[in-house]
PDB file of N, CA and C in Angstrom:
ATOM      1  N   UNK A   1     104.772  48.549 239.383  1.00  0.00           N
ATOM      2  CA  UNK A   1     105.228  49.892 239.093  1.00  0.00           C
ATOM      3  C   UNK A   1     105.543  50.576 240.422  1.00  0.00           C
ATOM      4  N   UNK A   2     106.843  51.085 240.864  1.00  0.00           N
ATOM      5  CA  UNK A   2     107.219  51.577 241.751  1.00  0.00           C
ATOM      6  C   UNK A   2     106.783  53.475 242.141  1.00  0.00           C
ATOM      7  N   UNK A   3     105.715  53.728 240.933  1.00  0.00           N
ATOM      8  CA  UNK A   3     104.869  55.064 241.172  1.00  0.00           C
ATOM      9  C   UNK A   3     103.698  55.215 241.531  1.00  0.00           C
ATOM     10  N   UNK A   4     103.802  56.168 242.633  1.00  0.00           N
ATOM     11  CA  UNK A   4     102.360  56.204 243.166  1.00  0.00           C
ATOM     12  C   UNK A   4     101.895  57.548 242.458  1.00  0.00           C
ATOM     13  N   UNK A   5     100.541  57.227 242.057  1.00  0.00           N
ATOM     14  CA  UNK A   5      99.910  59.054 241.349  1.00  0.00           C
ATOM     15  C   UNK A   5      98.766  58.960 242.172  1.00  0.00           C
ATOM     16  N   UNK A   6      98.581  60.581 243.173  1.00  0.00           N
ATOM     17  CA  UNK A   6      97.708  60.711 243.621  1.00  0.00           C
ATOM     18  C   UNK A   6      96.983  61.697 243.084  1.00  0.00           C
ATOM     19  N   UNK A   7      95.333  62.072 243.457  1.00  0.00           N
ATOM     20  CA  UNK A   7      94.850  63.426 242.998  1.00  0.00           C
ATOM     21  C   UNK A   7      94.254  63.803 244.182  1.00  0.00           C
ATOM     22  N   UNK A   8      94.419  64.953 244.757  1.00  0.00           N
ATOM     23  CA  UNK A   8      93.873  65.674 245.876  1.00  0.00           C
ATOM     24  C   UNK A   8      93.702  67.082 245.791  1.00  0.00           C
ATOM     25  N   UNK A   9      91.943  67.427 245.521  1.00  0.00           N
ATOM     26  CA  UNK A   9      91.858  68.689 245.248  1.00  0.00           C
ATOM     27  C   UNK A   9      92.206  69.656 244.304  1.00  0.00           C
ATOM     28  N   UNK A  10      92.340  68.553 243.229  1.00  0.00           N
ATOM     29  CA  UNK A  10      92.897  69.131 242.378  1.00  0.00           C
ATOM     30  C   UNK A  10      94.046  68.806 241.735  1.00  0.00           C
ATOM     31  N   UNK A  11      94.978  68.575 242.469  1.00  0.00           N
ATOM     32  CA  UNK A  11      96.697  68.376 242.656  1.00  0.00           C
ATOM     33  C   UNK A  11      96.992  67.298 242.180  1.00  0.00           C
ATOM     34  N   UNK A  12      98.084  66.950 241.850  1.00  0.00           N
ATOM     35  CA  UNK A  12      98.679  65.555 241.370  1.00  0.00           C
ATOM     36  C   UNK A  12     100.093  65.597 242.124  1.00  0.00           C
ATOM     37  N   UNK A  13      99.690  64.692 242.905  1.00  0.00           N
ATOM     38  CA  UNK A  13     101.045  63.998 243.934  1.00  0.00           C
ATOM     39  C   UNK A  13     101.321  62.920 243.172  1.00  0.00           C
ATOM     40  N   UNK A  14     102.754  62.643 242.805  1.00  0.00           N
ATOM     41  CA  UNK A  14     103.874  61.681 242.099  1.00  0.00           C
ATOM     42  C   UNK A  14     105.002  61.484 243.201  1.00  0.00           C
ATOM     43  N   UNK A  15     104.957  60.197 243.787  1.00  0.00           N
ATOM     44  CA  UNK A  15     105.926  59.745 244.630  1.00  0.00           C
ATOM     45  C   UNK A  15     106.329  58.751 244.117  1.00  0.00           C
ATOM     46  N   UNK A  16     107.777  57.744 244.377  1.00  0.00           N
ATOM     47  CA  UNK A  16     108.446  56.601 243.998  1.00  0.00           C
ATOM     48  C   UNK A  16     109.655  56.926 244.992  1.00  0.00           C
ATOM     49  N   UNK A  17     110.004  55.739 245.379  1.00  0.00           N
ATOM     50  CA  UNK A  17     111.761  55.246 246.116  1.00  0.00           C
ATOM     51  C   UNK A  17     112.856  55.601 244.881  1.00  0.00           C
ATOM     52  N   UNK A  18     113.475  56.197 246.382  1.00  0.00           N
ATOM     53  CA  UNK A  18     115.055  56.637 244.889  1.00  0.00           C
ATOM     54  C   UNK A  18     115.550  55.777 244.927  1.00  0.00           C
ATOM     55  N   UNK A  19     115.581  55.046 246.071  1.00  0.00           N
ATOM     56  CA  UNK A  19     116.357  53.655 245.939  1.00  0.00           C
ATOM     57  C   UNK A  19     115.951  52.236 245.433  1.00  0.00           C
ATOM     58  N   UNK A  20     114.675  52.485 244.051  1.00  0.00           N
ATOM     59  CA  UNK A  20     114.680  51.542 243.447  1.00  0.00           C
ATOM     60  C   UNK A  20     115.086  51.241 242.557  1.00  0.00           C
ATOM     61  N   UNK A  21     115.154  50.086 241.679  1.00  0.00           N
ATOM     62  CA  UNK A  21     116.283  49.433 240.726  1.00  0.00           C
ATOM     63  C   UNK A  21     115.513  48.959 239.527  1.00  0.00           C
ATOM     64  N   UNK A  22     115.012  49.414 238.887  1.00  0.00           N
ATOM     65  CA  UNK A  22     114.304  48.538 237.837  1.00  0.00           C
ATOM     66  C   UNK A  22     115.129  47.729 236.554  1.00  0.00           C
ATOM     67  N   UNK A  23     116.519  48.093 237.007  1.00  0.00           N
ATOM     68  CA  UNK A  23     117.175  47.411 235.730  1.00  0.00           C
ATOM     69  C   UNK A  23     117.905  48.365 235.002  1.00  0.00           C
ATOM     70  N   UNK A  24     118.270  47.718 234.283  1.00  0.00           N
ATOM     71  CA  UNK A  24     119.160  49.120 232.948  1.00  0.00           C
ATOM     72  C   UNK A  24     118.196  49.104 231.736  1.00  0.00           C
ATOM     73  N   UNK A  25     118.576  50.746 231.340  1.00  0.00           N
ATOM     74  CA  UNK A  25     117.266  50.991 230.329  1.00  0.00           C
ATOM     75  C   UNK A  25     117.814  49.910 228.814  1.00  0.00           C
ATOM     76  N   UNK A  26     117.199  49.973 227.617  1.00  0.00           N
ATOM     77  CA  UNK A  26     117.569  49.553 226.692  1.00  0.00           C
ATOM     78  C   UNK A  26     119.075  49.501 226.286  1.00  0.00           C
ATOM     79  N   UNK A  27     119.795  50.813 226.433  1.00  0.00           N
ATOM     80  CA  UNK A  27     120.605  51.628 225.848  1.00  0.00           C
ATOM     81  C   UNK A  27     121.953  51.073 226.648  1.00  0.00           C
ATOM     82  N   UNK A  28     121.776  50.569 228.276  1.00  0.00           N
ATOM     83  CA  UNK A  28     122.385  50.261 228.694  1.00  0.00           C
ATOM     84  C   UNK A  28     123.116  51.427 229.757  1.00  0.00           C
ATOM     85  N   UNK A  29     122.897  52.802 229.305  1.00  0.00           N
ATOM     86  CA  UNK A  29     123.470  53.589 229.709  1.00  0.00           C
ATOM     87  C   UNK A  29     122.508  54.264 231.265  1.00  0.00           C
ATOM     88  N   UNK A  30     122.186  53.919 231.376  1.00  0.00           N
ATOM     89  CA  UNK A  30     121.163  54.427 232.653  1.00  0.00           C
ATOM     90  C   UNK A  30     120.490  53.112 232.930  1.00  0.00           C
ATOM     91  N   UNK A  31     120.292  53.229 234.784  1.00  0.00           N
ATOM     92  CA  UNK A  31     119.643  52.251 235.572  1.00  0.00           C
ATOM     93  C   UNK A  31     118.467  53.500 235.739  1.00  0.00           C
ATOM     94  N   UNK A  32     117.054  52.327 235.457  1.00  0.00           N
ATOM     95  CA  UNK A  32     115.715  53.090 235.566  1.00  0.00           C
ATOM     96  C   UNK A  32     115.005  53.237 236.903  1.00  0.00           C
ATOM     97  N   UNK A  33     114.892  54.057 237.864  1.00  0.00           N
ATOM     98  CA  UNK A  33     114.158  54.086 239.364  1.00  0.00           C
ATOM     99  C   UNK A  33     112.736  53.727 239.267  1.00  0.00           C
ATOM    100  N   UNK A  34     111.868  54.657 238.410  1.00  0.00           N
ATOM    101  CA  UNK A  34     110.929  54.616 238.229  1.00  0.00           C
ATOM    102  C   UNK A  34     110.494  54.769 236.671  1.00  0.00           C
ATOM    103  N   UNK A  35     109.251  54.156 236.398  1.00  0.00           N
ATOM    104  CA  UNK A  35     108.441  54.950 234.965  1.00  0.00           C
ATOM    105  C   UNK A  35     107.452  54.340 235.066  1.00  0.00           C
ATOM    106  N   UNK A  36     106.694  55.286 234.348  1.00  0.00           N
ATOM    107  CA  UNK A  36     105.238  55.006 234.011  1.00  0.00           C
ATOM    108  C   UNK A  36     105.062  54.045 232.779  1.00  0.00           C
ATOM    109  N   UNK A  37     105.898  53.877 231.827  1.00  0.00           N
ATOM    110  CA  UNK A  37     106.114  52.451 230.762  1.00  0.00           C
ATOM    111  C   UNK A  37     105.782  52.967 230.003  1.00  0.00           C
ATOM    112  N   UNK A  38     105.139  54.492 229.804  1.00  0.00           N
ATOM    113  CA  UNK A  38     104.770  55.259 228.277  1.00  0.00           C
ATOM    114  C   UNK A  38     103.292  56.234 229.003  1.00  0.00           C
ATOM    115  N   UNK A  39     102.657  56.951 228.598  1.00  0.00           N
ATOM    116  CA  UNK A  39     101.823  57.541 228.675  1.00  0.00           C
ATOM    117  C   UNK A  39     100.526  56.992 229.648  1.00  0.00           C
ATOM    118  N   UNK A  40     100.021  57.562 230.935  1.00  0.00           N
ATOM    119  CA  UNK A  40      99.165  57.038 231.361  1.00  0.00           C
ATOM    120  C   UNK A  40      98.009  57.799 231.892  1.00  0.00           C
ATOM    121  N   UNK A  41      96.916  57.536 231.516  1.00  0.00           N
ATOM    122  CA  UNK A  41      95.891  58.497 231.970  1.00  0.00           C
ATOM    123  C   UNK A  41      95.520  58.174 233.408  1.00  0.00           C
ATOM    124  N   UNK A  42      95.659  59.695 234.212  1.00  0.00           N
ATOM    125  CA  UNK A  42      95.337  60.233 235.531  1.00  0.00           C
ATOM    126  C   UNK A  42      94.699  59.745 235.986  1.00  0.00           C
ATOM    127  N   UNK A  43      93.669  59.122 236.850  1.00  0.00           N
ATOM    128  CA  UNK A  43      92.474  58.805 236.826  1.00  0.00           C
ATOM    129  C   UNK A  43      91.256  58.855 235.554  1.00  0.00           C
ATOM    130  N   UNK A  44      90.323  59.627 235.602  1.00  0.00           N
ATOM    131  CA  UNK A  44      89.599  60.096 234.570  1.00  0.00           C
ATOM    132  C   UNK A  44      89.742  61.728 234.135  1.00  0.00           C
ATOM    133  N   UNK A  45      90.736  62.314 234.331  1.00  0.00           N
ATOM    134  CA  UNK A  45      91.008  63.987 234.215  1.00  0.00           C
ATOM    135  C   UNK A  45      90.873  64.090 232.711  1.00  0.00           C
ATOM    136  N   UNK A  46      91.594  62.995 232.125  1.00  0.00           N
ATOM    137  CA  UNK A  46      91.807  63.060 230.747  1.00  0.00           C
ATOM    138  C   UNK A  46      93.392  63.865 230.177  1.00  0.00           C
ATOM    139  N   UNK A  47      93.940  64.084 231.501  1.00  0.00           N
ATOM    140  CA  UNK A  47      95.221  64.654 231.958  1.00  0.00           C
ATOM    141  C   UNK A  47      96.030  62.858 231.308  1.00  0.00           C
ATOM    142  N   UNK A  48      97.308  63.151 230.654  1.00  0.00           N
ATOM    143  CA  UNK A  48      97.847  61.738 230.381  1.00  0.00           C
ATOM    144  C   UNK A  48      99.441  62.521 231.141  1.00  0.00           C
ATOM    145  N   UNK A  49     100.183  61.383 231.761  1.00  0.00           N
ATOM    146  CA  UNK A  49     101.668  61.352 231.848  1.00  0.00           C
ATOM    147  C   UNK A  49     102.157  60.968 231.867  1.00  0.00           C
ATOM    148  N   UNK A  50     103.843  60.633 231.634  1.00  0.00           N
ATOM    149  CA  UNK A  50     104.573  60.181 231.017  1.00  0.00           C
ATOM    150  C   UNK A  50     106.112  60.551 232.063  1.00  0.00           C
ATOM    151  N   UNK A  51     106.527  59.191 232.565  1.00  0.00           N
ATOM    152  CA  UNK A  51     107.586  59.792 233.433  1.00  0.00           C
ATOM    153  C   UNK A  51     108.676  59.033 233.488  1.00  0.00           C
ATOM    154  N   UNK A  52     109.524  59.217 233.705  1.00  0.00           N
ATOM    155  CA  UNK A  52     110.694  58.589 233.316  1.00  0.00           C
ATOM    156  C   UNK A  52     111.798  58.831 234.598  1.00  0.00           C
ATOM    157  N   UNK A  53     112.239  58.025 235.448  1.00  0.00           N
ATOM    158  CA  UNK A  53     112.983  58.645 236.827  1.00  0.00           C
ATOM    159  C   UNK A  53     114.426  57.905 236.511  1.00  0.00           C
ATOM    160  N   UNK A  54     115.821  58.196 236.400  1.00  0.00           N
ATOM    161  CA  UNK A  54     116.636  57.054 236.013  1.00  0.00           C
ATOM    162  C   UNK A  54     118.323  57.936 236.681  1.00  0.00           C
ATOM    163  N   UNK A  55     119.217  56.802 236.527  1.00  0.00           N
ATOM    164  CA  UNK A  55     120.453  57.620 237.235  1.00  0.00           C
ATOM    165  C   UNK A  55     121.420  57.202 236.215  1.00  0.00           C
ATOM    166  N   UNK A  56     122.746  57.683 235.752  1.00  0.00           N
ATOM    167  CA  UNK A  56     123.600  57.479 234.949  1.00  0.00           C
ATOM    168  C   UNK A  56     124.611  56.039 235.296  1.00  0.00           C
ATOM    169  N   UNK A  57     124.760  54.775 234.387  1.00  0.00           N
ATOM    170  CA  UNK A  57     125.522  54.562 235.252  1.00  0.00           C
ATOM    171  C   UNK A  57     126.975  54.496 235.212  1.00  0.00           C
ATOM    172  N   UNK A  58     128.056  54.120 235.954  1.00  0.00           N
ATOM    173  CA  UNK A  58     128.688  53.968 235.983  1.00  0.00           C
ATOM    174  C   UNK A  58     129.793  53.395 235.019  1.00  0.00           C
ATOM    175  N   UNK A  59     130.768  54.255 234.015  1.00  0.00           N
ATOM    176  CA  UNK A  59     131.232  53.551 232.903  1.00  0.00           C
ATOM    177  C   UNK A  59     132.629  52.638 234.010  1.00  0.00           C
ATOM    178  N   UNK A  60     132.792  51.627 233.598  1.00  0.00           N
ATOM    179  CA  UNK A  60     134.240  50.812 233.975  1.00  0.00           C
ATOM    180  C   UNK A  60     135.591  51.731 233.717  1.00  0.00           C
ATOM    181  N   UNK A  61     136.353  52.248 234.136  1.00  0.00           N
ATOM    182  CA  UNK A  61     137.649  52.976 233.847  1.00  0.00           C
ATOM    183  C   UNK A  61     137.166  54.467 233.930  1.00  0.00           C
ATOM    184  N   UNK A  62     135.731  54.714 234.442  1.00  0.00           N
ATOM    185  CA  UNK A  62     135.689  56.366 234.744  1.00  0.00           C
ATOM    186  C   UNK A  62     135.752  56.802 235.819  1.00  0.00           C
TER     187      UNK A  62
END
């Protein structure tokens, strides 16, 4: 998984590379950077998230 989740003091730091590639989503219509793969609990906060990072891609003749 190309996401890092931190907790500091409280806070929730979410970092990942824009310049990663995970593939094209199902749909075909978007290449995915990052995700969490569905819902994931924080450490133990009991806080859950859910993230989804992706770019449009490119249709042929647009």
């Amino acid at each position: 998984m190309a996401i890092s989740i931190e907790v500091r003091d409280g806070i929730v730091f979410i970092s990942f590379p824009l310049d990663n590639d995970e593939g094209l989503s199902s749909s075909g219509k978007t290449r995915i950077v990052a995700s969490t793969h569905g819902n994931q609990q924080i450490e133990d906060t009991g806080v859950f998230l859910g993230l989804n990072a992706y770019r449009s891609v490119k249709r042929q003749g647009s």
